[in-house]
Every structure is written in structure tokens, then in C-alpha cells.
PDB file of N, CA and C in Angstrom:
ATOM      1  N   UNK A   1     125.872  -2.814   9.750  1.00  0.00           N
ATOM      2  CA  UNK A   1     125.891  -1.521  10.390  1.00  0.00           C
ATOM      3  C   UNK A   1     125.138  -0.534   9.501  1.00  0.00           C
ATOM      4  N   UNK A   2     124.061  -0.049  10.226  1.00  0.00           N
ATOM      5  CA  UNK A   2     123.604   0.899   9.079  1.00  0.00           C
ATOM      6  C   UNK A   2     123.366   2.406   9.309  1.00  0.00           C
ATOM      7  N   UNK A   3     124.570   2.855  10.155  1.00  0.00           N
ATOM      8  CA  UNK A   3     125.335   4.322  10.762  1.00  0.00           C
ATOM      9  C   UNK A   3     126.583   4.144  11.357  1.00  0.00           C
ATOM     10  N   UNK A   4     126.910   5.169  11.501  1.00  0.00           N
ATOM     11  CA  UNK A   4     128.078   4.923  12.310  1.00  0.00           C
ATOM     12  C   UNK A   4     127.639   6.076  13.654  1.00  0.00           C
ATOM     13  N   UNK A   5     127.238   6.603  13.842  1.00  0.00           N
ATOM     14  CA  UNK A   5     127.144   7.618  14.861  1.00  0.00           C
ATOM     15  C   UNK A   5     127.054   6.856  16.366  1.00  0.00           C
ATOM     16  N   UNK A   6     127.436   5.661  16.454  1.00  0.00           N
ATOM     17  CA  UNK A   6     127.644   5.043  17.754  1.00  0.00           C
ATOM     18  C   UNK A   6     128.669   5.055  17.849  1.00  0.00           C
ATOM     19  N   UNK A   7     129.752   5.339  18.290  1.00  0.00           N
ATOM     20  CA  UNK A   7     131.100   4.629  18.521  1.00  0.00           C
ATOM     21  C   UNK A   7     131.545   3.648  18.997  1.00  0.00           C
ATOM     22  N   UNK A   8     130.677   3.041  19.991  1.00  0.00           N
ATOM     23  CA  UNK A   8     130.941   1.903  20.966  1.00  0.00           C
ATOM     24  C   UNK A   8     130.359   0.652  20.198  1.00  0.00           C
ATOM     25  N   UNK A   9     129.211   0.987  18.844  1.00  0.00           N
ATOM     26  CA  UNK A   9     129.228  -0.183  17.791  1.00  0.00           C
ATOM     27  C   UNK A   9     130.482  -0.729  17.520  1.00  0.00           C
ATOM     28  N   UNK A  10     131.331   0.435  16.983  1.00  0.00           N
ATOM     29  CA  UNK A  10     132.195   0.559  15.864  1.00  0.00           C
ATOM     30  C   UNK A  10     133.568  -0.262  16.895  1.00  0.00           C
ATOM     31  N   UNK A  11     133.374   0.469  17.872  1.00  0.00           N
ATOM     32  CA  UNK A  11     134.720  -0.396  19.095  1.00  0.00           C
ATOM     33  C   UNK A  11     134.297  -1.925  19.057  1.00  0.00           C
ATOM     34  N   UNK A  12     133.272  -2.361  19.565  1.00  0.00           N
ATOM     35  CA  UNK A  12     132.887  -3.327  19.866  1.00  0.00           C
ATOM     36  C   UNK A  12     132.983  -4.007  18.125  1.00  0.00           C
ATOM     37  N   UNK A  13     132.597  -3.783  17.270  1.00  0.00           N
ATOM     38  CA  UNK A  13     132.891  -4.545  15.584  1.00  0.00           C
ATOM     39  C   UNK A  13     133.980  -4.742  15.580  1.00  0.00           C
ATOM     40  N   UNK A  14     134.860  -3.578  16.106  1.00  0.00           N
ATOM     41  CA  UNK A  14     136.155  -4.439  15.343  1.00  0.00           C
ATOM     42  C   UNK A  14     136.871  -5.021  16.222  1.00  0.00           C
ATOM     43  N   UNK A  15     136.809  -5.368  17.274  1.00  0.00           N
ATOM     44  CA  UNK A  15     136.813  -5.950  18.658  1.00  0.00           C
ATOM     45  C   UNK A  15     136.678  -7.409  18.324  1.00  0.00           C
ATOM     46  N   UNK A  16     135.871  -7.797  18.221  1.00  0.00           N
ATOM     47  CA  UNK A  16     135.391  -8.506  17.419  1.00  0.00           C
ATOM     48  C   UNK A  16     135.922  -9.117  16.354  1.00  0.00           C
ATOM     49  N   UNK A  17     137.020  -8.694  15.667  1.00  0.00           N
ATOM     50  CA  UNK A  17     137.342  -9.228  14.387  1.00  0.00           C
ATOM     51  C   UNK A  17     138.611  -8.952  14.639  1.00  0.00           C
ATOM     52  N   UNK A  18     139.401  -8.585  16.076  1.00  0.00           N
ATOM     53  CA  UNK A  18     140.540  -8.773  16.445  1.00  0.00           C
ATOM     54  C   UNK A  18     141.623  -7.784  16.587  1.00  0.00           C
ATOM     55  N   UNK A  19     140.738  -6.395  16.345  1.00  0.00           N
ATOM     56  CA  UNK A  19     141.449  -5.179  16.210  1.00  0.00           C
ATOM     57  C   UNK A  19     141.211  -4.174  17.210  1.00  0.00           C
ATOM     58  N   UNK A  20     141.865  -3.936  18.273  1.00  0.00           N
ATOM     59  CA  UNK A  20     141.671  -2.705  19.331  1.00  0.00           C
ATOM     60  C   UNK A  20     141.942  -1.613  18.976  1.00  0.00           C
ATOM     61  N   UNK A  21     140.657  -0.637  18.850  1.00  0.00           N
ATOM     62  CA  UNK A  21     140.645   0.652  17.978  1.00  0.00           C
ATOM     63  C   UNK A  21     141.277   1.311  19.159  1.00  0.00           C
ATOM     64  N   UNK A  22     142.245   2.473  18.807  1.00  0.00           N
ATOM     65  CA  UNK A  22     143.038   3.417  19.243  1.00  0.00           C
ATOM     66  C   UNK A  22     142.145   4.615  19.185  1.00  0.00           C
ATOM     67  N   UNK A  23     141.476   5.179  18.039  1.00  0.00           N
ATOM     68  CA  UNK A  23     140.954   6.028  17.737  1.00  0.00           C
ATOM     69  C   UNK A  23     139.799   6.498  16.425  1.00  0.00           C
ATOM     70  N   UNK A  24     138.690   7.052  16.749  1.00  0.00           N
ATOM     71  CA  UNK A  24     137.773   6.990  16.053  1.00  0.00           C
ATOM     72  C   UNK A  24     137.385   8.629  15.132  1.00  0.00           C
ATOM     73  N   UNK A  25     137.499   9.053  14.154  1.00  0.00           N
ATOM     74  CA  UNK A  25     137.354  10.073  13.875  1.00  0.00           C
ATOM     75  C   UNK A  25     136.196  10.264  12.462  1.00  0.00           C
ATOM     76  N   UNK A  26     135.389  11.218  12.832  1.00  0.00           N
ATOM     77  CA  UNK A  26     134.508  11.748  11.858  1.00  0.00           C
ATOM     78  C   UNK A  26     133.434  11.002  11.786  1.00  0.00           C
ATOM     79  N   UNK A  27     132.946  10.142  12.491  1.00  0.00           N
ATOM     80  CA  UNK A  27     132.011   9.164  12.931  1.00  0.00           C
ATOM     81  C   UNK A  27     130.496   9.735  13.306  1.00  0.00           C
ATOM     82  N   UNK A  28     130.436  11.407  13.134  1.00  0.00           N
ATOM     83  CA  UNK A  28     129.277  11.772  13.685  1.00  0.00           C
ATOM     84  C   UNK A  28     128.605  12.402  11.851  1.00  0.00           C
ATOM     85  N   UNK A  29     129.101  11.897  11.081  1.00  0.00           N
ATOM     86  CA  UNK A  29     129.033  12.073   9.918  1.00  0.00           C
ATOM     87  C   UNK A  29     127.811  10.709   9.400  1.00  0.00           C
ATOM     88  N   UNK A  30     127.729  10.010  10.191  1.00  0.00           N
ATOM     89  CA  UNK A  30     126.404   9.077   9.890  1.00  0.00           C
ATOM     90  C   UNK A  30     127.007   8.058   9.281  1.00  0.00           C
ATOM     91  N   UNK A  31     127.725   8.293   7.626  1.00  0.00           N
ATOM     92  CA  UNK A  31     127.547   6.787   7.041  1.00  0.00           C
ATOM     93  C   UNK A  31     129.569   6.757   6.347  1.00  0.00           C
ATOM     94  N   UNK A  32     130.341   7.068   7.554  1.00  0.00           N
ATOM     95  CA  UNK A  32     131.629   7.359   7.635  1.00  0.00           C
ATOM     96  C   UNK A  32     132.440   7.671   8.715  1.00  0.00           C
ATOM     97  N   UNK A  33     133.422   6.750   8.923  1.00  0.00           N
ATOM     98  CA  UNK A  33     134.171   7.003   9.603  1.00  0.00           C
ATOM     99  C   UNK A  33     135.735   6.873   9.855  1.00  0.00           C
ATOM    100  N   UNK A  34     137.048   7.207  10.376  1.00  0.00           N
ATOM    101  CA  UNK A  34     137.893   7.252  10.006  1.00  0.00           C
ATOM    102  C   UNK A  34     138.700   6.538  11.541  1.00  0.00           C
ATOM    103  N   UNK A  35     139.456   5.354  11.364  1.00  0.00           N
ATOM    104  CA  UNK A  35     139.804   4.440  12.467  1.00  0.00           C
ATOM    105  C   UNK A  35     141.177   4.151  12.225  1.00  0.00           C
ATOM    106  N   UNK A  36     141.805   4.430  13.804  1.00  0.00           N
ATOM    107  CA  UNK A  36     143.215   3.518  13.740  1.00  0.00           C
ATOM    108  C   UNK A  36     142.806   2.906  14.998  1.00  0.00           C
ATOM    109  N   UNK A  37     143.749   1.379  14.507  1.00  0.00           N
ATOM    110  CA  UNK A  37     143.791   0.391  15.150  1.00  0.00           C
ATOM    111  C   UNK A  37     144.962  -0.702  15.166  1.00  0.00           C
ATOM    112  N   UNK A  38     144.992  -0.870  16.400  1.00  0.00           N
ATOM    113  CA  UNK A  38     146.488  -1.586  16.442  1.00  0.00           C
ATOM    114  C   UNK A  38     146.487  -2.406  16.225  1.00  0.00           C
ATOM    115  N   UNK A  39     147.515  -2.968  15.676  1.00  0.00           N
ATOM    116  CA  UNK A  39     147.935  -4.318  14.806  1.00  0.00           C
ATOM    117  C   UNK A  39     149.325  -5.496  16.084  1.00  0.00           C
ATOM    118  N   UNK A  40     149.034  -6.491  16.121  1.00  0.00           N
ATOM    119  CA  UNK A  40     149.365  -7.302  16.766  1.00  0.00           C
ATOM    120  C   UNK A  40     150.674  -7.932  16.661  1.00  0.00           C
ATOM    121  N   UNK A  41     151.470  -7.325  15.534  1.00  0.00           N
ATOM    122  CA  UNK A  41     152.395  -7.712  15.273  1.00  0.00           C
ATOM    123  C   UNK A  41     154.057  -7.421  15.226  1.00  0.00           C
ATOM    124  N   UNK A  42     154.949  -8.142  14.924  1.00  0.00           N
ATOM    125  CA  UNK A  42     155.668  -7.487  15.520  1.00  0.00           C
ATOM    126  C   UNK A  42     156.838  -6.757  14.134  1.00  0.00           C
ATOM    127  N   UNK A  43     156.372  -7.819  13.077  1.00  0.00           N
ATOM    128  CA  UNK A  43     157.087  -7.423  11.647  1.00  0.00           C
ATOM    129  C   UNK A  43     155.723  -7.884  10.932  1.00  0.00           C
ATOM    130  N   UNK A  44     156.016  -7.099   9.782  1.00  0.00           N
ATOM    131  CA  UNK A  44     154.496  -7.555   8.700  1.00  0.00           C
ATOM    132  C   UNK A  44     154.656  -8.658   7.773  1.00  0.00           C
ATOM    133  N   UNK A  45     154.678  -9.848   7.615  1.00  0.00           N
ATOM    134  CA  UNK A  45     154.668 -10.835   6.634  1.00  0.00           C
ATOM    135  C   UNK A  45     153.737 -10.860   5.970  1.00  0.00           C
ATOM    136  N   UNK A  46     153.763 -11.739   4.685  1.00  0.00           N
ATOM    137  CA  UNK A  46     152.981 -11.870   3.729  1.00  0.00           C
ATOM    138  C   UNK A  46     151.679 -12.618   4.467  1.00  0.00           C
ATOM    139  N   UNK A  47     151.951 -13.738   5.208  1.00  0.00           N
ATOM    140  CA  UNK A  47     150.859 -14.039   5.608  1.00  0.00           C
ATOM    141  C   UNK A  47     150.524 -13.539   6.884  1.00  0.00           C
ATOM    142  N   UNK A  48     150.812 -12.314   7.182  1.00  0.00           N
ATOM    143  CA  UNK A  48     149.851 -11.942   8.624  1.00  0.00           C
ATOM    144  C   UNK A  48     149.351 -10.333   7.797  1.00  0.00           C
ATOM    145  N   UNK A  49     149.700  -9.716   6.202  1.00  0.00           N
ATOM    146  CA  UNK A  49     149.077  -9.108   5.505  1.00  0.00           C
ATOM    147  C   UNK A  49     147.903  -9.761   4.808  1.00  0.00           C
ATOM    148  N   UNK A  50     147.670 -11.008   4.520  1.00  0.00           N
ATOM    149  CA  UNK A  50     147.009 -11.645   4.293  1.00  0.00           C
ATOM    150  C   UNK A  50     146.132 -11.657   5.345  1.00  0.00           C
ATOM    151  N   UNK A  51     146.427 -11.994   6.553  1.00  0.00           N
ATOM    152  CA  UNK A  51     145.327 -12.423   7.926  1.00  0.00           C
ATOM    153  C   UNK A  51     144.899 -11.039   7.896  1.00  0.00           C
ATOM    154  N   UNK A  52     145.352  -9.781   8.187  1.00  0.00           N
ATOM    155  CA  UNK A  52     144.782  -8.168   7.894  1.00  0.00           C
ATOM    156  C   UNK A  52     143.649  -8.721   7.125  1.00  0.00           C
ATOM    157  N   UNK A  53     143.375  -9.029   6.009  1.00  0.00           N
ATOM    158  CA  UNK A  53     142.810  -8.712   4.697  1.00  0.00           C
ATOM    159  C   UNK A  53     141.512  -9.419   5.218  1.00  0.00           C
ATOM    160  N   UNK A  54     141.969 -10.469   5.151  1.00  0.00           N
ATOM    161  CA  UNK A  54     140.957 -11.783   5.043  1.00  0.00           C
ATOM    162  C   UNK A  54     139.709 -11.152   6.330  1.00  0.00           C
ATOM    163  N   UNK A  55     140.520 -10.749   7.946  1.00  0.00           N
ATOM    164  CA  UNK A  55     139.966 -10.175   8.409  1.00  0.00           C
ATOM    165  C   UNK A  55     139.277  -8.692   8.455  1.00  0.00           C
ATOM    166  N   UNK A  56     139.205  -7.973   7.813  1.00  0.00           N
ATOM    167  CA  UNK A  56     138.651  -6.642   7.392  1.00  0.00           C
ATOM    168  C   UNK A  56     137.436  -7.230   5.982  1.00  0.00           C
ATOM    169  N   UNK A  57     137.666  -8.171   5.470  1.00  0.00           N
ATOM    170  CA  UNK A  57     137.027  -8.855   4.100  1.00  0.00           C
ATOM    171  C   UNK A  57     135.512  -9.198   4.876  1.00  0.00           C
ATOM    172  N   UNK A  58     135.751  -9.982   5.851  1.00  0.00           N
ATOM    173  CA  UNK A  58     134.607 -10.528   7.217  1.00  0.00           C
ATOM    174  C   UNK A  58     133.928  -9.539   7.291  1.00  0.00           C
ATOM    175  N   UNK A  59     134.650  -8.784   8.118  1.00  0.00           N
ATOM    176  CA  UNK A  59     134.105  -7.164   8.536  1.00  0.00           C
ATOM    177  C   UNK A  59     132.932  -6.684   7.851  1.00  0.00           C
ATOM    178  N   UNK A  60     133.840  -6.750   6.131  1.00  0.00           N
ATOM    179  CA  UNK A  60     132.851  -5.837   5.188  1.00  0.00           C
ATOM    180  C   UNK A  60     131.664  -6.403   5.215  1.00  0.00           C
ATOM    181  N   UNK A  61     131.822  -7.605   5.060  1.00  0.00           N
ATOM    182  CA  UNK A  61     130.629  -8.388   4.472  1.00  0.00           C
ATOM    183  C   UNK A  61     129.383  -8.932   5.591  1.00  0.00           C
ATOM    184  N   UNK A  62     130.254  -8.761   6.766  1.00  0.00           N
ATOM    185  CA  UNK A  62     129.036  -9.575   7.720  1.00  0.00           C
ATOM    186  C   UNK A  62     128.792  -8.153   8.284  1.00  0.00           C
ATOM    187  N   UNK A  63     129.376  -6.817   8.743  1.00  0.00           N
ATOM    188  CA  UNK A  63     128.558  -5.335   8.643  1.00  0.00           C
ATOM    189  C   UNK A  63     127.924  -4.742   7.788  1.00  0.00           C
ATOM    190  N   UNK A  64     127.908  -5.191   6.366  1.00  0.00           N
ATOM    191  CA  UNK A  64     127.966  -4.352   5.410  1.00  0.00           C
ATOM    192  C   UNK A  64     128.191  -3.257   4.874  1.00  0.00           C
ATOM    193  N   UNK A  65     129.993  -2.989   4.833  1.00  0.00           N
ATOM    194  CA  UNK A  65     130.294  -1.890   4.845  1.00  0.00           C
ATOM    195  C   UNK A  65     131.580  -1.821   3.627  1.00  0.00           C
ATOM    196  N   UNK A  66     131.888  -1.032   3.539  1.00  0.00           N
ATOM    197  CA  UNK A  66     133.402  -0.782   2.883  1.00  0.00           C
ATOM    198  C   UNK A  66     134.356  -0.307   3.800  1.00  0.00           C
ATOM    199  N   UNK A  67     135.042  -1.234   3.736  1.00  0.00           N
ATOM    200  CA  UNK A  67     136.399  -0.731   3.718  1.00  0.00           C
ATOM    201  C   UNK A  67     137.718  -0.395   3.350  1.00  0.00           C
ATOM    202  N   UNK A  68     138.721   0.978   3.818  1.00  0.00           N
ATOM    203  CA  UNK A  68     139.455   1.040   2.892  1.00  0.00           C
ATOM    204  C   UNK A  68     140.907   1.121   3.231  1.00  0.00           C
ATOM    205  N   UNK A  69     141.909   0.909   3.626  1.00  0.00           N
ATOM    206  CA  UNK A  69     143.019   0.870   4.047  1.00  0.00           C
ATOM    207  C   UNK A  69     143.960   1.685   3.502  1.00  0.00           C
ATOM    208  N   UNK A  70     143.942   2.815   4.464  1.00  0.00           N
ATOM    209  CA  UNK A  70     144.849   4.141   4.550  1.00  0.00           C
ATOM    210  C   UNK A  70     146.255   4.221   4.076  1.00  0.00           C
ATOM    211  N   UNK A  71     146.369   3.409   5.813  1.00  0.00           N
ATOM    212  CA  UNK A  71     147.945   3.543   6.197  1.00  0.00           C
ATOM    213  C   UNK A  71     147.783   2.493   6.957  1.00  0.00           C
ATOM    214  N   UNK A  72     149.353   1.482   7.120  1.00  0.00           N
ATOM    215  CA  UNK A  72     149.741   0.658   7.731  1.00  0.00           C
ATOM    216  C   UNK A  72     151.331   1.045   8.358  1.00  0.00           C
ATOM    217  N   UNK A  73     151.264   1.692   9.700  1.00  0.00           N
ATOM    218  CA  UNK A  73     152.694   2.023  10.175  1.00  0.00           C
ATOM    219  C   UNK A  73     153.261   1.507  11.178  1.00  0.00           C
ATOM    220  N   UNK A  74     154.123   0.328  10.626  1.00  0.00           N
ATOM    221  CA  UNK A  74     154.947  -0.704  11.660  1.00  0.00           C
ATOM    222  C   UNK A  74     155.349  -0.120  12.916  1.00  0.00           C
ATOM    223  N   UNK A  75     155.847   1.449  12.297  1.00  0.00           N
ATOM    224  CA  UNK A  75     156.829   1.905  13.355  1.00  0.00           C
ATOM    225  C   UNK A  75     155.969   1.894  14.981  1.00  0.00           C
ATOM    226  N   UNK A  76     154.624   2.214  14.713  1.00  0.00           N
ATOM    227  CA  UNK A  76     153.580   2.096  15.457  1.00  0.00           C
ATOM    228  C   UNK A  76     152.812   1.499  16.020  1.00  0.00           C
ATOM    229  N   UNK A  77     152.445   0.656  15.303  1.00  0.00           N
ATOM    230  CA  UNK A  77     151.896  -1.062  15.101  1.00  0.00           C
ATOM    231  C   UNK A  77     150.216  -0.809  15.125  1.00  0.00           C
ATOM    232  N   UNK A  78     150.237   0.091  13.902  1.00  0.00           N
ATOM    233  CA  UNK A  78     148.449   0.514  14.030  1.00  0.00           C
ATOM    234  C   UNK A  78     148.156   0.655  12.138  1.00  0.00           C
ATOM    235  N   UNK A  79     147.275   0.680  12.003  1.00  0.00           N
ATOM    236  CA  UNK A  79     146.687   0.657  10.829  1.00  0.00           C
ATOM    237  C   UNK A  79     145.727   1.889  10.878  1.00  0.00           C
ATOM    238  N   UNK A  80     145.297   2.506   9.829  1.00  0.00           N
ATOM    239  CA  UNK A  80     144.398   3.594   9.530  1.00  0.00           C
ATOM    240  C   UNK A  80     143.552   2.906   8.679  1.00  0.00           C
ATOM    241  N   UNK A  81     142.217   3.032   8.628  1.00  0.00           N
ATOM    242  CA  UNK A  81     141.212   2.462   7.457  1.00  0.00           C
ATOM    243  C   UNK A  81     139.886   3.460   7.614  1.00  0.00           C
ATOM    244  N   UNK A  82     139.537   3.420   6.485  1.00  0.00           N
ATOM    245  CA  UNK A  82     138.339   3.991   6.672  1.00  0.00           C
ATOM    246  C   UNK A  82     136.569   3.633   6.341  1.00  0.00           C
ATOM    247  N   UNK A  83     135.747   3.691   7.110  1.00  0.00           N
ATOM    248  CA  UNK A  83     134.544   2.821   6.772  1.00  0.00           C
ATOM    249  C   UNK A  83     133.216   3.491   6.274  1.00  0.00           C
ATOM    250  N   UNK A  84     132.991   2.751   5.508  1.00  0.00           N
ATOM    251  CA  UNK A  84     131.780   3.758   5.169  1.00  0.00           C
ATOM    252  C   UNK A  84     130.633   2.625   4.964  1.00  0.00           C
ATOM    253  N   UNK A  85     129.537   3.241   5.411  1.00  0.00           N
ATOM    254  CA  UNK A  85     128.071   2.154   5.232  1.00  0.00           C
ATOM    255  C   UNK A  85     127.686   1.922   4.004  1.00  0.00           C
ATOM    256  N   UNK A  86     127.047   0.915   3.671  1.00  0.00           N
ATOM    257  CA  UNK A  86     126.434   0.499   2.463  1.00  0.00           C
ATOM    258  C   UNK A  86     125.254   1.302   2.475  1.00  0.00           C
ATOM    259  N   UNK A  87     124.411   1.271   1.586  1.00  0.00           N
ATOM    260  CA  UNK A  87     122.905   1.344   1.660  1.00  0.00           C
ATOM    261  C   UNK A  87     122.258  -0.206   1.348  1.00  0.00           C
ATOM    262  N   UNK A  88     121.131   0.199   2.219  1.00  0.00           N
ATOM    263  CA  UNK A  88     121.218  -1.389   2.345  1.00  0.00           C
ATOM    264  C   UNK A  88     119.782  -1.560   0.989  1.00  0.00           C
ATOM    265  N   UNK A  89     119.742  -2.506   0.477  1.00  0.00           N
ATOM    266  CA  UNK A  89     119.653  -3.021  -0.768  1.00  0.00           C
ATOM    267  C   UNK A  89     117.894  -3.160  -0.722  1.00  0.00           C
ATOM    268  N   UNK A  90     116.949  -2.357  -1.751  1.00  0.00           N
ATOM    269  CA  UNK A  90     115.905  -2.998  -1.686  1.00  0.00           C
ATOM    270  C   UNK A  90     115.541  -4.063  -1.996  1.00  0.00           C
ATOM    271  N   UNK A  91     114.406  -4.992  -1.284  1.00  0.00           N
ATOM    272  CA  UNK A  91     114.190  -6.219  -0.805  1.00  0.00           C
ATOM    273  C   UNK A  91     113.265  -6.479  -1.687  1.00  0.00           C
ATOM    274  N   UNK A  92     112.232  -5.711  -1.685  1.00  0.00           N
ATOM    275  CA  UNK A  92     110.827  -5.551  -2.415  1.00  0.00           C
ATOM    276  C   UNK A  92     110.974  -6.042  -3.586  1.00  0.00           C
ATOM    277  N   UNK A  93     110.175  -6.890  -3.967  1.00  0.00           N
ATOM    278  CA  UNK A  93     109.974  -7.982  -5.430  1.00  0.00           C
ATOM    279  C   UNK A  93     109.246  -6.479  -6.261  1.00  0.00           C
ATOM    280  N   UNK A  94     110.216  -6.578  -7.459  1.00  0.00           N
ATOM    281  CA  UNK A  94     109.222  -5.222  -8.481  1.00  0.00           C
ATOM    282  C   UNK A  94     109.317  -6.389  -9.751  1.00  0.00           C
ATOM    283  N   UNK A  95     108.089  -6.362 -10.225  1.00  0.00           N
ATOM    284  CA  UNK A  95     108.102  -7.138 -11.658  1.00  0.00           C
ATOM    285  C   UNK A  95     108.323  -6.610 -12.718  1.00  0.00           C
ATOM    286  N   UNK A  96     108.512  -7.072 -13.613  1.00  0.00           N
ATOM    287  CA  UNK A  96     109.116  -6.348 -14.701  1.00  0.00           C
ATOM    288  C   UNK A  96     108.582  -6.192 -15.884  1.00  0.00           C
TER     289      UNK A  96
END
């Protein structure tokens, strides 16, 4: 991802990686944005905090982005995280 100023990217990414965004905020900010998204569960275990992880880990790496994990509120069953773009890496061979 190398903006965020789409929203329907950002729905459709994490869609994708198993998370139905609730809500998208500050996203017209270009290389940031601020997301809750509901979580599938019904109590949090170690290994479905683990499945969170592993899945947002994907995320980072096959969008290239950061992510950062807010808030996680059972009472709700949504998560807060926040994403921000990489810059993406020059390619160009410089010799040395």
C-alpha cells in the first residue's frame, strides 16, 4: 500500500486477512490511518491472540506497512490499530 487515501483499499486489505473494518479514521492524511475492526471471537485465548498477531504480521509485510495495536475490547469484540505506510525502499544499485 503506498497511501491510504482510498478507503475501500484499506476495507478490502483487511477483508482479506479476515477482519471486517467497522470504522476508518484519519485516512485522508495519506500515509496513516486509524481502524476498528471486529474480532470474531467470543473470549480471547492465547492462541486466537496469537492468530490476531500472526494475522496483522501478513498484513504488514505483504502491504508494507506498520502496524500498531491500540486497543483490544472484548466487551465489543473489535480491535483498534493503527496503520501507517512504509516508504518504499530505493531499488537503484549506487556503488560505493
Amino acid at each position: 500500500m503506498k497511501n491510504t487515501y482510498d478507503p475501500l483499499l484499506i476495507y478490502d486489505m483487511f477483508d482479506r486477512a479476515g477482519f471486517k473494518i467497522q470504522r476508518i479514521d484519519q485516512f485522508d492524511s495519506g500515509n496513516f490511518a486509524k481502524i476498528r475492526a471486529e474480532l470474531n471471537y467470543e473470549r480471547l485465548s492465547a492462541p486466537s491472540l496469537l492468530e490476531i498477531a500472526t494475522k496483522l504480521i501478513a498484513l504488514e509485510k505483504s502491504e508494507n506497512l506498520e502496524i500498531s495495536i491500540i486497543n483490544i475490547d472484548m466487551i465489543h469484540k473489535s480491535m483498534r490499530v493503527d496503520i501507517v505506510t512504509r516508504e518504499e525502499e530505493d531499488t537503484i544499485f549506487q556503488p560505493r
